[in-house]
Protein backbone atom coordinates (compact mmCIF):
# COMPACT_ATOMS: atom_id res chain seq x y z
CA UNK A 1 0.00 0.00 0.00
CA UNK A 2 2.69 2.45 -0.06
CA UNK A 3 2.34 2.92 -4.37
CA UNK A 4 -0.04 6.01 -4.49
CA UNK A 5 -2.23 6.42 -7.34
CA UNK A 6 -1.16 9.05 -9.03
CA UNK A 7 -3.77 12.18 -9.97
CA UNK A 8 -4.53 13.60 -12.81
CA UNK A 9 -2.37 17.08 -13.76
CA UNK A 10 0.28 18.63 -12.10
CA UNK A 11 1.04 18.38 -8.57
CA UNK A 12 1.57 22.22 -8.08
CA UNK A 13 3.41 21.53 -4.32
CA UNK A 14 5.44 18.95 -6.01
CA UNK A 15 8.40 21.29 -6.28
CA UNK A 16 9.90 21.44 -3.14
CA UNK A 17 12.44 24.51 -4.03
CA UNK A 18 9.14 26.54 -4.17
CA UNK A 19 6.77 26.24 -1.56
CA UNK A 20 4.49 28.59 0.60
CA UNK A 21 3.42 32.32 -0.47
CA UNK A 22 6.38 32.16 -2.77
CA UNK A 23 4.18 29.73 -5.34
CA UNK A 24 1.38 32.22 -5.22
CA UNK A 25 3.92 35.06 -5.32
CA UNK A 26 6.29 33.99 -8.13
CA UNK A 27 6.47 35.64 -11.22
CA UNK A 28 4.49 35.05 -14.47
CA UNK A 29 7.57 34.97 -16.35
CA UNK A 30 8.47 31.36 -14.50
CA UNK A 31 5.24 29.67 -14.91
CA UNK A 32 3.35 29.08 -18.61
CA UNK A 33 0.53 30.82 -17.96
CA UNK A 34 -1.43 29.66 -21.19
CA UNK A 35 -2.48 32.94 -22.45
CA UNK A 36 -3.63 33.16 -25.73
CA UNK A 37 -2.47 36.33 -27.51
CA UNK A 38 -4.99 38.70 -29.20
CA UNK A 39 -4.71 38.45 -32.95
CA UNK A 40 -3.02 41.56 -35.00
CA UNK A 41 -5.77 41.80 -37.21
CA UNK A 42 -8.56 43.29 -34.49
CA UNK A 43 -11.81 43.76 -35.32
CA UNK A 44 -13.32 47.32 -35.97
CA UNK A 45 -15.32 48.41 -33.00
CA UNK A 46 -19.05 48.44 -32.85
CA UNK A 47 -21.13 51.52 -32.71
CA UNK A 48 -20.98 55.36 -33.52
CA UNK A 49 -17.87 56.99 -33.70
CA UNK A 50 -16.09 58.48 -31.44
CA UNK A 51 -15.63 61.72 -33.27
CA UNK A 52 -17.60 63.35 -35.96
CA UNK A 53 -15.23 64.88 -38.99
CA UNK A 54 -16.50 67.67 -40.00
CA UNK A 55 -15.58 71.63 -40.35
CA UNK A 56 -17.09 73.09 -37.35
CA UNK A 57 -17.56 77.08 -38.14
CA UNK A 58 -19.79 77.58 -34.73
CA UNK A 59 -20.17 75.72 -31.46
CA UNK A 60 -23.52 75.42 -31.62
CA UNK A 61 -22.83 72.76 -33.94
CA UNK A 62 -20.47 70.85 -32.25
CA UNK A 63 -21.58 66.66 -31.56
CA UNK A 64 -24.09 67.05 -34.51
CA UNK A 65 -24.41 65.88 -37.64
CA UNK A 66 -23.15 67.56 -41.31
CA UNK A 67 -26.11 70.34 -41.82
CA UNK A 68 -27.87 70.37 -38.00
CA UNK A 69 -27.22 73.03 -35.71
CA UNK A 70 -28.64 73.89 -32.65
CA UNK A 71 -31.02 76.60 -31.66
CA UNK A 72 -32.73 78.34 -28.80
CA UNK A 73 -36.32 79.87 -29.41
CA UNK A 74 -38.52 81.32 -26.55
CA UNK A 75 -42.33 79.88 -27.32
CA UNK A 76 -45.15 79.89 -24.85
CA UNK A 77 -45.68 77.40 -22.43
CA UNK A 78 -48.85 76.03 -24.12
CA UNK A 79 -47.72 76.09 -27.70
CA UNK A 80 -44.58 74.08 -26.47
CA UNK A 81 -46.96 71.59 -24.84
CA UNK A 82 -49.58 70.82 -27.69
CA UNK A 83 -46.21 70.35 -29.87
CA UNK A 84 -45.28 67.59 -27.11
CA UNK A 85 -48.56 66.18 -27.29
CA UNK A 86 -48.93 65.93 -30.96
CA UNK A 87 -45.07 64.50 -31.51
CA UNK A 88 -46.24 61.92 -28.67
CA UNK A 89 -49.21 61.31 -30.75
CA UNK A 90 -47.27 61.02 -34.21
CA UNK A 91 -44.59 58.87 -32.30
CA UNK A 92 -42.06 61.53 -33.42
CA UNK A 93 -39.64 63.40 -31.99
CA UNK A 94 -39.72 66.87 -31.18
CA UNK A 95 -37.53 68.40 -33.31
CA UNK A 96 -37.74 66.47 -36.49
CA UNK A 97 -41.82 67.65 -35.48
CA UNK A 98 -40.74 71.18 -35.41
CA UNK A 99 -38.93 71.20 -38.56
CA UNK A 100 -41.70 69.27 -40.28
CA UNK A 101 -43.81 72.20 -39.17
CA UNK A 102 -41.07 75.02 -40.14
CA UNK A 103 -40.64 73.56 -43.66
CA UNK A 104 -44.02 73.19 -44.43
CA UNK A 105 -44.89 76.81 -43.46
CA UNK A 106 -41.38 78.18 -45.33
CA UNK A 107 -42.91 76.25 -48.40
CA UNK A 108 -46.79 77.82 -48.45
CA UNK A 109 -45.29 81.59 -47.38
CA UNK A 110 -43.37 81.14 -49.99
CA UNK A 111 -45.68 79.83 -52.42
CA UNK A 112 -47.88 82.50 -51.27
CA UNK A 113 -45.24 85.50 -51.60
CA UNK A 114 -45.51 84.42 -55.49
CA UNK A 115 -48.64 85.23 -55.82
């Protein structure tokens, strides 16, 4: 009865030179740590770019798309609020309601101004 079976894998206490905190402590350039490396060729990342490219003549227009800038307007309290409501109803967003609303009255004043 003195043959022991032996176990599967590495005995990691085996080595008698190392022993204690000084396994757990040893450096990674001793052991094989089986890490895979990444590949060279890495895949492009997912999702919007960081930065936008574009010539940026204002600051109102910075983190915006080519052609959108931003705007302030003071409107009354229950103009702003039926334009909430209807966008809600229309499943739209504000702004793309508002400039619906701004083209379409640019296009009959000026259709009008013809006249």
């Amino acid at each position: 009865m003195s043959e022991k079976k032996k176990r599967l894998g590495d005995d990691p206490f085996a080595n008698k030179s190392i022993g204690g905190l000084d396994l757990l402590i040893s450096s990674t350039t001793e052991r094989d740590l089986n890490v895979k490396e990444t590949p060279t060729t890495a895949k492009p990342k997912r999702g919007r770019p960081t930065e936008i490219h574009r010539n940026i003549t204002k600051t109102s227009q910075s983190g915006l798309r080519e052609g959108l800038t931003r705007a302030t307007f003071i409107i009354r309290e229950d103009t702003l609020d039926q334009l909430k409501a209807r966008a809600y109803t229309d499943r739209k967003k504000l702004k793309d309601l508002v400039t619906e609303a701004l083209d379409y009255y640019l296009k009959n004043a000026k259709a009008e101004g013809d006249k």
